[in-house]
PDB file of N, CA and C in Angstrom:
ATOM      1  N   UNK A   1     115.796 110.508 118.881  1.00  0.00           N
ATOM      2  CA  UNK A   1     114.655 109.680 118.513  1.00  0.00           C
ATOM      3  C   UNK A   1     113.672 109.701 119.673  1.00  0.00           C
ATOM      4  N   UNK A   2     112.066 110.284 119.175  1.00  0.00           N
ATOM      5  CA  UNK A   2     110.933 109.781 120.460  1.00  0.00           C
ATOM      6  C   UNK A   2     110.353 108.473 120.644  1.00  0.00           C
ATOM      7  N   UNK A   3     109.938 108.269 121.526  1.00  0.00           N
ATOM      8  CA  UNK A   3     109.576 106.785 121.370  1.00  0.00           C
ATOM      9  C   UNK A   3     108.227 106.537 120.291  1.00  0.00           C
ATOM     10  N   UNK A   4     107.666 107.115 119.335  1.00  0.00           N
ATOM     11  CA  UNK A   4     107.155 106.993 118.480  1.00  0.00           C
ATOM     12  C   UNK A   4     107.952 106.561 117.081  1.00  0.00           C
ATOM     13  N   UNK A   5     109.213 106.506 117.333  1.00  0.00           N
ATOM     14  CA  UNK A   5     109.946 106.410 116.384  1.00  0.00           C
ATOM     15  C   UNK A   5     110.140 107.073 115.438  1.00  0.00           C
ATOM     16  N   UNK A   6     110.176 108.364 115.339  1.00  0.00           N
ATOM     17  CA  UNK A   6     110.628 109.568 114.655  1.00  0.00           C
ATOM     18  C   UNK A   6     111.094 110.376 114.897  1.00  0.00           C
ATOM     19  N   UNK A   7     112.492 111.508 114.095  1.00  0.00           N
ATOM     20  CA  UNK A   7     113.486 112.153 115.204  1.00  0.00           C
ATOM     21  C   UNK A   7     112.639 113.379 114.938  1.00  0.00           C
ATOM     22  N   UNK A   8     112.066 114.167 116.147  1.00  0.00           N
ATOM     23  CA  UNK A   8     111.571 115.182 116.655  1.00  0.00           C
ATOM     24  C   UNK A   8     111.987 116.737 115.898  1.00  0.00           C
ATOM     25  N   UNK A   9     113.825 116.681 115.296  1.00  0.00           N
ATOM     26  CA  UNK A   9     113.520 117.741 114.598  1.00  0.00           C
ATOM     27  C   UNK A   9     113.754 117.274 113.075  1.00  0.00           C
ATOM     28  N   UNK A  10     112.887 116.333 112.673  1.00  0.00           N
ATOM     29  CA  UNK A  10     113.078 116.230 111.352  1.00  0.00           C
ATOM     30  C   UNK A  10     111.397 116.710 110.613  1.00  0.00           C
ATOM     31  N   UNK A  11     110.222 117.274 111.691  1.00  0.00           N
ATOM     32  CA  UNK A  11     109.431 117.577 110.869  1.00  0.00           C
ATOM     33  C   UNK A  11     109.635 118.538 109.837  1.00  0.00           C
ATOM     34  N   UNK A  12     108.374 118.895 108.249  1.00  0.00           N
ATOM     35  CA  UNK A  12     108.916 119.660 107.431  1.00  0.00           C
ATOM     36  C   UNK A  12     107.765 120.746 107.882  1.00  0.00           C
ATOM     37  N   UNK A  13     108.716 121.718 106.837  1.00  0.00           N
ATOM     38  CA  UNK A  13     107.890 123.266 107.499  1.00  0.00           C
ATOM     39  C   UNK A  13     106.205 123.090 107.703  1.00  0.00           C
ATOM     40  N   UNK A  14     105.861 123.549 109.028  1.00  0.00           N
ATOM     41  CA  UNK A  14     104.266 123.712 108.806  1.00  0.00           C
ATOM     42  C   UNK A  14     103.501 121.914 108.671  1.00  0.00           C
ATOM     43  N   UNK A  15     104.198 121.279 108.420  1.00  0.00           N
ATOM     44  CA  UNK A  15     103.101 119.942 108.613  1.00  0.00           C
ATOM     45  C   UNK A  15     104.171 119.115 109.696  1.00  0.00           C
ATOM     46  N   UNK A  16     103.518 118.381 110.119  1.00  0.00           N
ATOM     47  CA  UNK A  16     104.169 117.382 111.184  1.00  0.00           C
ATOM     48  C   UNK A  16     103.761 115.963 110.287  1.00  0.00           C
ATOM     49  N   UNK A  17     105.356 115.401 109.838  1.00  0.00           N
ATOM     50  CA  UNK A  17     104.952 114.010 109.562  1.00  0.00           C
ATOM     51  C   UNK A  17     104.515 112.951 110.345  1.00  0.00           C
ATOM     52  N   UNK A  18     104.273 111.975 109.200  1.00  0.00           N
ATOM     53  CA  UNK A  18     103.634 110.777 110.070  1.00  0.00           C
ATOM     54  C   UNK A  18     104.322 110.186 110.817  1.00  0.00           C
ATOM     55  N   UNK A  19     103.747 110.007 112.174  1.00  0.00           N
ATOM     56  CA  UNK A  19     104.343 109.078 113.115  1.00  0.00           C
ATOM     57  C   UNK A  19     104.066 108.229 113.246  1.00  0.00           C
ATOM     58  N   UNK A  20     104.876 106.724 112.510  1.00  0.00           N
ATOM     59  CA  UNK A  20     104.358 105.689 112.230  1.00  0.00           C
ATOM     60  C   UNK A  20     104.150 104.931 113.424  1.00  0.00           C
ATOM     61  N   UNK A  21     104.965 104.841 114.494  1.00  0.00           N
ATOM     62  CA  UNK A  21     104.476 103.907 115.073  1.00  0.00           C
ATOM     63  C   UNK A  21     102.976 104.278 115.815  1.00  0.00           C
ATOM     64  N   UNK A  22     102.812 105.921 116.023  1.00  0.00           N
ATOM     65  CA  UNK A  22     101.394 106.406 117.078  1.00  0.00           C
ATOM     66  C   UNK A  22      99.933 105.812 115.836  1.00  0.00           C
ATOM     67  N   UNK A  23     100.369 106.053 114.712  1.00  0.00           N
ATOM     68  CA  UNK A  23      99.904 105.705 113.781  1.00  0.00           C
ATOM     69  C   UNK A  23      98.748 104.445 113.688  1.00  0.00           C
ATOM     70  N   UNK A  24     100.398 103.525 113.737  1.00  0.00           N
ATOM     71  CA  UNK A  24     100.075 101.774 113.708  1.00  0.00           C
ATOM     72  C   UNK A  24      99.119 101.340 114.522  1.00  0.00           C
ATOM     73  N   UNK A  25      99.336 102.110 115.964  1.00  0.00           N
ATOM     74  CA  UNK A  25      99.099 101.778 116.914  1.00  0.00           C
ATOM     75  C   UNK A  25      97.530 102.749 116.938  1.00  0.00           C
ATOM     76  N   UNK A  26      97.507 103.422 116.506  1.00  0.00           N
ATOM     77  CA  UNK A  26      95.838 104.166 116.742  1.00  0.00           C
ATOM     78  C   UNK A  26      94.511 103.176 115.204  1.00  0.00           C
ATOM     79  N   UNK A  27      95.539 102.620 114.674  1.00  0.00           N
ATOM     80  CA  UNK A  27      94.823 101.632 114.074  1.00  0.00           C
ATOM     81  C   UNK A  27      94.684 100.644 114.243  1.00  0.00           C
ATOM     82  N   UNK A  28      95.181 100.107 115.233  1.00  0.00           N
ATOM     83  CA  UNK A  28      94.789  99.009 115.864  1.00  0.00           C
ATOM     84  C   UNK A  28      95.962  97.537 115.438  1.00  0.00           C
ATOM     85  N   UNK A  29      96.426  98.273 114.666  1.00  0.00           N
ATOM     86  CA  UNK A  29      97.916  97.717 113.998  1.00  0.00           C
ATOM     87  C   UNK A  29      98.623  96.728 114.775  1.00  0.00           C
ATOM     88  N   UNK A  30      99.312  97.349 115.077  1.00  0.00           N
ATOM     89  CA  UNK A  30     100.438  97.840 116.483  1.00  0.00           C
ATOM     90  C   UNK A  30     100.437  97.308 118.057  1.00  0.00           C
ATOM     91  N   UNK A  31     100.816  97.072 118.656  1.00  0.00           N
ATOM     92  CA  UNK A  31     100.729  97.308 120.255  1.00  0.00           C
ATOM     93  C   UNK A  31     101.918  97.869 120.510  1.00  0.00           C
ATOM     94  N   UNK A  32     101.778  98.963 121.921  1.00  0.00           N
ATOM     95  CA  UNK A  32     102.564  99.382 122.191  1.00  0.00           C
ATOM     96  C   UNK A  32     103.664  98.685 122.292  1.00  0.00           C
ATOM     97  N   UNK A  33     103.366  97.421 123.408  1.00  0.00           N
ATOM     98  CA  UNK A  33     104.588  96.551 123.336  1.00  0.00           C
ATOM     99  C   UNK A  33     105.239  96.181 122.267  1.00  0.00           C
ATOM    100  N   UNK A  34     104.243  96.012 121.195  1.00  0.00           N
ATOM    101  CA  UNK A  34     105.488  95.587 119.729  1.00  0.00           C
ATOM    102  C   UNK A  34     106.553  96.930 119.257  1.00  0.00           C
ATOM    103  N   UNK A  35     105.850  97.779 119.323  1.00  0.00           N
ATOM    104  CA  UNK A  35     106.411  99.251 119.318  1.00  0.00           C
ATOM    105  C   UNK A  35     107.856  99.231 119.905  1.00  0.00           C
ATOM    106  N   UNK A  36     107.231  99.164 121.085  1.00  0.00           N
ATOM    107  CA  UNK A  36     108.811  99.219 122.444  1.00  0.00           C
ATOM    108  C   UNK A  36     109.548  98.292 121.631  1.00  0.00           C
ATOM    109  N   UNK A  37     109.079  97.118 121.462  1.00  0.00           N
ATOM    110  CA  UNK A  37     110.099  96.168 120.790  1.00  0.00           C
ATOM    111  C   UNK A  37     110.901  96.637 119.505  1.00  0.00           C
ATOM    112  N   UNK A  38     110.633  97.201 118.889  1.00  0.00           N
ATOM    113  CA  UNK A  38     111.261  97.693 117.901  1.00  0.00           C
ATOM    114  C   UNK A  38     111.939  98.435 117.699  1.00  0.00           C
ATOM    115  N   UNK A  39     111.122  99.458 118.867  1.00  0.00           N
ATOM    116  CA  UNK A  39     112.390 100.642 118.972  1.00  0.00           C
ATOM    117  C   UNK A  39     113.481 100.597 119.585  1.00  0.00           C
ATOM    118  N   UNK A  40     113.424  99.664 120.375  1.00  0.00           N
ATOM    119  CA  UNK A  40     114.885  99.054 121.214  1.00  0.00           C
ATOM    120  C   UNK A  40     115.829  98.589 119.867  1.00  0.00           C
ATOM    121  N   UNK A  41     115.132  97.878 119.447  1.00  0.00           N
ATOM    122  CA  UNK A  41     116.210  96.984 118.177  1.00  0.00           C
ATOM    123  C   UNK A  41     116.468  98.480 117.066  1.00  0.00           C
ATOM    124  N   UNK A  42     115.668  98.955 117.061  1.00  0.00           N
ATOM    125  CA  UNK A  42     115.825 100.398 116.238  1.00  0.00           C
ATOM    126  C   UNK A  42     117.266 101.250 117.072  1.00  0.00           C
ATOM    127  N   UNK A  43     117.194 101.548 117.962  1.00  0.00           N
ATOM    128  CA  UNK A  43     118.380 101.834 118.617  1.00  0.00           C
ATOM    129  C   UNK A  43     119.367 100.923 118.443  1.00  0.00           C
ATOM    130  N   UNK A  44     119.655  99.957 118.342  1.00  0.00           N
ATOM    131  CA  UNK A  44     120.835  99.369 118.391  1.00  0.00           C
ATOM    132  C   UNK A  44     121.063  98.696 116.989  1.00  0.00           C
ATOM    133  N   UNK A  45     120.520  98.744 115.966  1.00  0.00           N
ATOM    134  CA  UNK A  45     120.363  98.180 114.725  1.00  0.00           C
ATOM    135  C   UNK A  45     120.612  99.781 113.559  1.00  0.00           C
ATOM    136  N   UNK A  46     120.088 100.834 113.981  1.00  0.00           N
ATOM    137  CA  UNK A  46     119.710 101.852 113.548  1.00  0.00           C
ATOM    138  C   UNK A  46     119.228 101.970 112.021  1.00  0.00           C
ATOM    139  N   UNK A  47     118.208 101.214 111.773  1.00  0.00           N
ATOM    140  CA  UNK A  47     117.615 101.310 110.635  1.00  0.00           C
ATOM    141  C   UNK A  47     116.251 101.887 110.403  1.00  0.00           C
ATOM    142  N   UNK A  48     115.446 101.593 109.781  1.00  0.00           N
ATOM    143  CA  UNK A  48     114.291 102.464 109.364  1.00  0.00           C
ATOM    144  C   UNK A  48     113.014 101.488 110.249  1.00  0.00           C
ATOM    145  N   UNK A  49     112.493 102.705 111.142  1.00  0.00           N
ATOM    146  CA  UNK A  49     111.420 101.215 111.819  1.00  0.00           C
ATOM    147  C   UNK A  49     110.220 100.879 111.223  1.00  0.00           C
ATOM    148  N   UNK A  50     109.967 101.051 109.932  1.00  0.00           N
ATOM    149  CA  UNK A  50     109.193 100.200 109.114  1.00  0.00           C
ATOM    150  C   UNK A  50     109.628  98.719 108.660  1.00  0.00           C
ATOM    151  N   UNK A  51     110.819  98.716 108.370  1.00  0.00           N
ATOM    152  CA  UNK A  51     111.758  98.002 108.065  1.00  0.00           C
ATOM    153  C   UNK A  51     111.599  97.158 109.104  1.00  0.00           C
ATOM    154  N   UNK A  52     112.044  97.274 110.346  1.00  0.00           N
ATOM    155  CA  UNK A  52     112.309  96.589 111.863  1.00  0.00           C
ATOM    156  C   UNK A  52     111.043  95.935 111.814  1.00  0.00           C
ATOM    157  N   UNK A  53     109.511  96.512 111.643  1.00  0.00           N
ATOM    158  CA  UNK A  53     108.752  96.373 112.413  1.00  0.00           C
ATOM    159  C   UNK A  53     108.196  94.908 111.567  1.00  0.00           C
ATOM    160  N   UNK A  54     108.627  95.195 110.166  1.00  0.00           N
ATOM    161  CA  UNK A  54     108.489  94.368 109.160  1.00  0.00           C
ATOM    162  C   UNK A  54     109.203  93.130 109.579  1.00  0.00           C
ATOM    163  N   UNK A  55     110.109  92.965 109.772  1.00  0.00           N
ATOM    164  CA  UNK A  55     111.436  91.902 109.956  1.00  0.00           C
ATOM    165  C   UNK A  55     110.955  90.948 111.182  1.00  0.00           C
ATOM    166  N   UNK A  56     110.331  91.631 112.453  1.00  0.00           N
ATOM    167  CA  UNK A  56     110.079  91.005 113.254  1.00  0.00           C
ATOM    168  C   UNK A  56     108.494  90.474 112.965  1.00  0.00           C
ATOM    169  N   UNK A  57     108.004  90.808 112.193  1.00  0.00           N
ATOM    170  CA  UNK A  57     106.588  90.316 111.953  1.00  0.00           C
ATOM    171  C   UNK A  57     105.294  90.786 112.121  1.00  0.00           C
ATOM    172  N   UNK A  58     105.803  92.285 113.034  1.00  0.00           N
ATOM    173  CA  UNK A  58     104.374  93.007 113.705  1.00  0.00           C
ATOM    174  C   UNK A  58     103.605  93.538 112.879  1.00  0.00           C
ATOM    175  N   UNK A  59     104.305  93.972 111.497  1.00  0.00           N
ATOM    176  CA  UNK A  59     103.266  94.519 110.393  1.00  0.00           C
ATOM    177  C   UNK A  59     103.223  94.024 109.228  1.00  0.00           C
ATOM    178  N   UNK A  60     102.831  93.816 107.778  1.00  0.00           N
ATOM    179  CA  UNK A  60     103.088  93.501 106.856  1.00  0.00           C
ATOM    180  C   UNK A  60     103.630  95.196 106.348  1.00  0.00           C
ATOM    181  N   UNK A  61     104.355  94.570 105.041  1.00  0.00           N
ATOM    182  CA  UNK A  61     104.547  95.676 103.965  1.00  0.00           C
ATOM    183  C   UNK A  61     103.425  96.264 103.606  1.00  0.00           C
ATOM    184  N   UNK A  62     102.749  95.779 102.924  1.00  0.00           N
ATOM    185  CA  UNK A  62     101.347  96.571 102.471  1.00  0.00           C
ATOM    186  C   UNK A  62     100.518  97.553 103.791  1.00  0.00           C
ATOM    187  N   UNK A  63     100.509  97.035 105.074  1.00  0.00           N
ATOM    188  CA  UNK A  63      99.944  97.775 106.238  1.00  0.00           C
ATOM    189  C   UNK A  63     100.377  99.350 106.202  1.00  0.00           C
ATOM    190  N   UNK A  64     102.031  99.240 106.153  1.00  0.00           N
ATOM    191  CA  UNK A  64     102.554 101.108 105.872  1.00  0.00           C
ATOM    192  C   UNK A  64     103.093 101.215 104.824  1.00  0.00           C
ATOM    193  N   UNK A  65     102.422 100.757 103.697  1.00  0.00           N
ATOM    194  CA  UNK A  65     102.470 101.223 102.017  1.00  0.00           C
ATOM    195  C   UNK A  65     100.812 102.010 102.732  1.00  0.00           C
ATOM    196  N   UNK A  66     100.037 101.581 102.728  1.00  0.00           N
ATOM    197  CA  UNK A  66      98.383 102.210 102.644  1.00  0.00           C
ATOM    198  C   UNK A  66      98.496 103.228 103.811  1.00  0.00           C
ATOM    199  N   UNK A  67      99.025 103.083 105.492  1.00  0.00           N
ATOM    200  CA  UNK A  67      98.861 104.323 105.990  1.00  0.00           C
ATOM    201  C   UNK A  67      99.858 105.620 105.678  1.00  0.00           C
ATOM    202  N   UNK A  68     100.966 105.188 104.886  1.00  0.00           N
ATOM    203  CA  UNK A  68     101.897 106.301 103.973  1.00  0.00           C
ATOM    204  C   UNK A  68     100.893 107.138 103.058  1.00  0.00           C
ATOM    205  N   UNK A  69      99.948 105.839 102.188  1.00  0.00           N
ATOM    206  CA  UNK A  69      99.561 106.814 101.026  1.00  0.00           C
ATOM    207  C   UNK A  69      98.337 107.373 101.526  1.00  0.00           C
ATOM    208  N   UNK A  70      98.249 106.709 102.881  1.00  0.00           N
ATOM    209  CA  UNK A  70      96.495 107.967 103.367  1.00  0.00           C
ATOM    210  C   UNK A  70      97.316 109.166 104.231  1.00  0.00           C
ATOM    211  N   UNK A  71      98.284 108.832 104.586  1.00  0.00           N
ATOM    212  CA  UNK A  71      99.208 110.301 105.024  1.00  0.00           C
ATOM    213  C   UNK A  71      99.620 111.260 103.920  1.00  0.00           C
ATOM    214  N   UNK A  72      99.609 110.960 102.598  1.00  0.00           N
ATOM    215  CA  UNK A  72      99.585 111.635 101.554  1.00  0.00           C
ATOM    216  C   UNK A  72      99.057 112.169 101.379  1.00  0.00           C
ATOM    217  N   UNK A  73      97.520 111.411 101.361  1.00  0.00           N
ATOM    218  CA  UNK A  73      96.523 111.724 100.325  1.00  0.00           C
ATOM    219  C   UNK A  73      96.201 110.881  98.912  1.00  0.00           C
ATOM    220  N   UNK A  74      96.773 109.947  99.173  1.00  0.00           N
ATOM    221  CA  UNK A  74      96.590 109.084  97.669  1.00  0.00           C
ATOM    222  C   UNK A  74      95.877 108.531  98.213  1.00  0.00           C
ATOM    223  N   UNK A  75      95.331 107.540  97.185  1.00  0.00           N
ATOM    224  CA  UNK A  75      94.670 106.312  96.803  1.00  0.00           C
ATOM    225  C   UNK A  75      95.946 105.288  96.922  1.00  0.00           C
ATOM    226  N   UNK A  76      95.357 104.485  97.867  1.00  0.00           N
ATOM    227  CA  UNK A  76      96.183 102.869  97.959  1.00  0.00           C
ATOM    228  C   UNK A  76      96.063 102.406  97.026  1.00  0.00           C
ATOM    229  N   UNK A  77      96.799 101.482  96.316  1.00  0.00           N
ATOM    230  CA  UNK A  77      96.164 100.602  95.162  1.00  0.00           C
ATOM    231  C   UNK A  77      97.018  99.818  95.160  1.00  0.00           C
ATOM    232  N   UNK A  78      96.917  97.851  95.184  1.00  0.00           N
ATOM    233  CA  UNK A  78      97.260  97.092  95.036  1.00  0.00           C
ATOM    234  C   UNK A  78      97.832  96.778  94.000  1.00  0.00           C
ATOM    235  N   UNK A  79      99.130  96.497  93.440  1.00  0.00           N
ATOM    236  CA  UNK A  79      99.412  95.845  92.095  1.00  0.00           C
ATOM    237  C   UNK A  79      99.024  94.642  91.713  1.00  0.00           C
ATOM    238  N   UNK A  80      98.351  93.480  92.802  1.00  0.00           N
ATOM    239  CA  UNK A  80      97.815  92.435  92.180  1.00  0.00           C
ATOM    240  C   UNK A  80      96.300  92.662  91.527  1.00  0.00           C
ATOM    241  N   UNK A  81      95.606  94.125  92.185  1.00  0.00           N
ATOM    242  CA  UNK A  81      94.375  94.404  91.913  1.00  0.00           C
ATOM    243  C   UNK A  81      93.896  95.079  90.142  1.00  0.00           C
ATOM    244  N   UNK A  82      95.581  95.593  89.869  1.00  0.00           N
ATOM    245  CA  UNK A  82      95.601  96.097  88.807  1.00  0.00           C
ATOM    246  C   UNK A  82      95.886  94.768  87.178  1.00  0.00           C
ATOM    247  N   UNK A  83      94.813  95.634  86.562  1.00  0.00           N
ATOM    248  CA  UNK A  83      95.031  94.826  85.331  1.00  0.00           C
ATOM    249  C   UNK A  83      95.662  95.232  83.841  1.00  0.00           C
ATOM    250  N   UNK A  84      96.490  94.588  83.559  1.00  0.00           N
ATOM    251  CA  UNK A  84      96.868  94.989  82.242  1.00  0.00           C
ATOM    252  C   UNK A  84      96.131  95.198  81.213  1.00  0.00           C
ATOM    253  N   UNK A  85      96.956  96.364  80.320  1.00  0.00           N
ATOM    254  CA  UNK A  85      95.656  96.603  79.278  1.00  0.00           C
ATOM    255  C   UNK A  85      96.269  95.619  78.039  1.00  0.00           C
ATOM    256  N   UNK A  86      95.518  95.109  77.666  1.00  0.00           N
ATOM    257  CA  UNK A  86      95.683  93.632  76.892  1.00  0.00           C
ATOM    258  C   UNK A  86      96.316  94.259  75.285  1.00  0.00           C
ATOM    259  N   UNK A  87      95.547  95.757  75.171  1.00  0.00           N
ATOM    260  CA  UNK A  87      96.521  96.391  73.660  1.00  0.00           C
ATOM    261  C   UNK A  87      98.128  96.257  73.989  1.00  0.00           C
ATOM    262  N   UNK A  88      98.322  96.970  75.030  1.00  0.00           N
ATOM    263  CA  UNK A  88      99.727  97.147  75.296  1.00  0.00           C
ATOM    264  C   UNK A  88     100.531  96.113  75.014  1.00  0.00           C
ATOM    265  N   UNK A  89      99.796  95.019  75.954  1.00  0.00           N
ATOM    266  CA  UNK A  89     100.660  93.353  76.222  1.00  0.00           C
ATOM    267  C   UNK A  89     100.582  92.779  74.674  1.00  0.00           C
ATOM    268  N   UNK A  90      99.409  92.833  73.951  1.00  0.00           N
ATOM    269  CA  UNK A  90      99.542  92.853  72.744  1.00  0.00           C
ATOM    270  C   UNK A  90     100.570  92.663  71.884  1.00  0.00           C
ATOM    271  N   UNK A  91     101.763  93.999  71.790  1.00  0.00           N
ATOM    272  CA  UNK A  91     102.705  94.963  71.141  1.00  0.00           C
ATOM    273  C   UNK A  91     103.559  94.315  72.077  1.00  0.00           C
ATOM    274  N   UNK A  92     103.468  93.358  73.206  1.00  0.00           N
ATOM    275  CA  UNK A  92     105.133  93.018  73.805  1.00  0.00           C
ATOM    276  C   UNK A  92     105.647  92.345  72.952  1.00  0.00           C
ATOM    277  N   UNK A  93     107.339  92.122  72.943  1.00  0.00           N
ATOM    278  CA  UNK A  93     107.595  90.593  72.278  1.00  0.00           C
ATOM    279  C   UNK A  93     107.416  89.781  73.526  1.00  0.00           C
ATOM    280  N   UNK A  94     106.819  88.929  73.948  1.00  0.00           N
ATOM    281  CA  UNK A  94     107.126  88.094  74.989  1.00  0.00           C
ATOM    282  C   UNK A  94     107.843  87.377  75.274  1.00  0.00           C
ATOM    283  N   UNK A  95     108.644  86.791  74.611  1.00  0.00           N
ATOM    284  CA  UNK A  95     110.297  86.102  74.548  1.00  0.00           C
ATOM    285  C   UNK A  95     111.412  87.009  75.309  1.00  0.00           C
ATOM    286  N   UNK A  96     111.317  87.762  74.785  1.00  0.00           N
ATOM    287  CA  UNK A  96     112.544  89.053  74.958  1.00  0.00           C
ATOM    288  C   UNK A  96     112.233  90.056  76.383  1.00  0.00           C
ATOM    289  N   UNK A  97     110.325  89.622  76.562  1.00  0.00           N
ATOM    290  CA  UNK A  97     110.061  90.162  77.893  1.00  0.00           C
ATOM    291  C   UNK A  97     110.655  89.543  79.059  1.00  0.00           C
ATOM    292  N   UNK A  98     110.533  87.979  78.674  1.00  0.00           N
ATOM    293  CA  UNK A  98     110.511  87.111  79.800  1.00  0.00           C
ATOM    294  C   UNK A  98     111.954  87.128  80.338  1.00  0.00           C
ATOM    295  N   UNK A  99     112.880  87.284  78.717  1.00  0.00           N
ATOM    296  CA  UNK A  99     114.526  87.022  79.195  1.00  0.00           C
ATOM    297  C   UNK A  99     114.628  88.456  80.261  1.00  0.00           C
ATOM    298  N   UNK A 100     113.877  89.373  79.970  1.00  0.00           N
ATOM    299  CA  UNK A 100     114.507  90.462  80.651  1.00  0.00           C
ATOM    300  C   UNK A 100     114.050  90.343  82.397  1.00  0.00           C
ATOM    301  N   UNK A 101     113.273  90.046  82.564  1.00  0.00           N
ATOM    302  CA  UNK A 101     112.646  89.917  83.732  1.00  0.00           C
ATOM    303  C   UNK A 101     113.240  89.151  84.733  1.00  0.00           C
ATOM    304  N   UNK A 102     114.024  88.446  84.148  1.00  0.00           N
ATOM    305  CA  UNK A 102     114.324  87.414  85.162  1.00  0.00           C
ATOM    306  C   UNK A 102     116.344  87.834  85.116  1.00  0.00           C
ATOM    307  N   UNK A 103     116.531  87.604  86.296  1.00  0.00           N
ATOM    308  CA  UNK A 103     117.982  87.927  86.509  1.00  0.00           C
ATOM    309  C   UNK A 103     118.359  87.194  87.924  1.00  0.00           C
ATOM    310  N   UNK A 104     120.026  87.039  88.028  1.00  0.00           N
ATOM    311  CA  UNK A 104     120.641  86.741  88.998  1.00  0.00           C
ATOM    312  C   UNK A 104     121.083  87.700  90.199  1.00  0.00           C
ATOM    313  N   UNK A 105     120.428  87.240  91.567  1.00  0.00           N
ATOM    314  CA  UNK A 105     120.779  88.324  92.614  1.00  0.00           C
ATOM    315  C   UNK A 105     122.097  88.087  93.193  1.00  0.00           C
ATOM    316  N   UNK A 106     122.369  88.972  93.964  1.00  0.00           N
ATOM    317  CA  UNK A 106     123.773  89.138  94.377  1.00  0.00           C
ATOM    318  C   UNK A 106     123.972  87.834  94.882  1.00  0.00           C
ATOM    319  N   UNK A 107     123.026  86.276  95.332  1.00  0.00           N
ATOM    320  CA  UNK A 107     123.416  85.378  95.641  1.00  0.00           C
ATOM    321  C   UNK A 107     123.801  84.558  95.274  1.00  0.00           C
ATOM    322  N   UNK A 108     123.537  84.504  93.174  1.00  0.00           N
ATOM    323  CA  UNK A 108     123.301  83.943  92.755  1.00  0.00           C
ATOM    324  C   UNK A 108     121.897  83.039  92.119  1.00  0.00           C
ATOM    325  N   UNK A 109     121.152  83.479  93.316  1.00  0.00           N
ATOM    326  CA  UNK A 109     120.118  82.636  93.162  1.00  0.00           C
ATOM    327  C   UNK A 109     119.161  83.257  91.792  1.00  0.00           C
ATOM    328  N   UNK A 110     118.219  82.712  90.784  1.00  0.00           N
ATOM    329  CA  UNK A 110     117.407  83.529  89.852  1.00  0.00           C
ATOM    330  C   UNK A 110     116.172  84.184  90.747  1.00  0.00           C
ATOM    331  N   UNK A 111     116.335  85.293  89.925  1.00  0.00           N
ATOM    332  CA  UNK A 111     114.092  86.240  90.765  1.00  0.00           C
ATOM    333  C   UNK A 111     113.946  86.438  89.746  1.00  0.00           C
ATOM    334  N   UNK A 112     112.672  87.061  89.674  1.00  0.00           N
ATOM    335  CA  UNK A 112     111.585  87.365  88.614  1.00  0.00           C
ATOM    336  C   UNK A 112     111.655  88.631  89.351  1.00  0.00           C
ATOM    337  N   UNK A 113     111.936  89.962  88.937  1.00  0.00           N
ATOM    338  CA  UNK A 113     111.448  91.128  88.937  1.00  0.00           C
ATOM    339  C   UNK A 113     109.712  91.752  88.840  1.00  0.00           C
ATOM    340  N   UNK A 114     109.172  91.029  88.280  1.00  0.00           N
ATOM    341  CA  UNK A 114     107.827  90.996  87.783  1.00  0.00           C
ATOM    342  C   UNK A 114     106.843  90.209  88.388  1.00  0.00           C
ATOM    343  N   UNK A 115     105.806  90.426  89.125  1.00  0.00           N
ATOM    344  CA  UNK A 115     104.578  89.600  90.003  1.00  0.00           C
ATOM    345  C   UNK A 115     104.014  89.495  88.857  1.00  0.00           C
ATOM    346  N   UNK A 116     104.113  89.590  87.666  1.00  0.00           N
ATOM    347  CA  UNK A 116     102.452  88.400  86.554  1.00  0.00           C
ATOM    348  C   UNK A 116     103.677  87.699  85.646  1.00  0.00           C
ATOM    349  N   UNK A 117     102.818  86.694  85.046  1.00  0.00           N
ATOM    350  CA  UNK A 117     103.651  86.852  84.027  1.00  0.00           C
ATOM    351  C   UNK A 117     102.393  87.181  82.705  1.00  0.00           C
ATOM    352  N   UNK A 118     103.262  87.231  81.948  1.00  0.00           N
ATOM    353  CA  UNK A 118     101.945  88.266  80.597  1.00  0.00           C
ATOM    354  C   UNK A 118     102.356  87.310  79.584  1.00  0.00           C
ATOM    355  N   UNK A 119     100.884  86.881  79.295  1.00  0.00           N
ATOM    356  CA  UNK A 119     100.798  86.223  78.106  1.00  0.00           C
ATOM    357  C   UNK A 119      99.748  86.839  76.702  1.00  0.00           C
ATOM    358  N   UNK A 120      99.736  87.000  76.029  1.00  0.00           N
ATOM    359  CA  UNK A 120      98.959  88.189  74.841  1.00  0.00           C
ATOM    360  C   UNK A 120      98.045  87.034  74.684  1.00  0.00           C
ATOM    361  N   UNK A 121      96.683  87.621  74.831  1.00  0.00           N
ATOM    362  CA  UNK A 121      96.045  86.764  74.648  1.00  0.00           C
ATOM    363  C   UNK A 121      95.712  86.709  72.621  1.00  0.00           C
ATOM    364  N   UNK A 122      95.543  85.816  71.603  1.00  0.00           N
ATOM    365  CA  UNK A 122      95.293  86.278  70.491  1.00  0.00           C
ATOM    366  C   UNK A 122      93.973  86.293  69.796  1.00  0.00           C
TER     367      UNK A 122
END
């Protein structure tokens, strides 16, 4: 592992992936020091340092969802920004939507799988 937090021979042929933390940090994201911080706990935790960087607070989720999809080449796009097309929701049963959506996690506790809830308008 470099201290950018990516292992050195995992680029793919001919492109060099993103290096998230030089990344974070050339956007103004980041500080080095939060960096260092992570990658220490990245060494001894050995998980994914998006993940890490997330956990400790230095980035949001959405921050490296958008510099992933401009390392792509996509278009970012928000799911709260997106709107349902009202034919579709239309044609739901909404009873049978709602039971499905919702379930028990490994804690027990209930989630909602789903950020809206959809109501057909008539």
């Amino acid at each position: 592992m470099n201290p950018t937090g990516t292992d050195p021979g995992s680029e793919g042929a001919g492109k060099s992936r993103l290096r998230l933390g030089d990344a974070l940090i050339e956007k103004s994201v980041l500080s080095q020091v939060q960096l260092n911080i992570a990658l220490e706990e990245q060494q001894l935790a050995h998980r994914p340092l998006g993940e890490i960087l997330i956990e400790l607070g230095f980035v949001r989720r959405e921050q490296i969802a958008q510099l992933l999809a401009e390392d792509l080449g996509l278009d970012f796009v928000r799911a709260r920004d997106l709107k349902p097309d009202p034919l579709l929701i239309a044609g739901l049963d909404v009873d049978s939507f709602a039971r499905s959506a919702h379930s028990r996690s490994a804690t027990g506790t209930a989630e909602c799988r789903w950020p809206w809830s959809i109501r057909p308008t008539a």
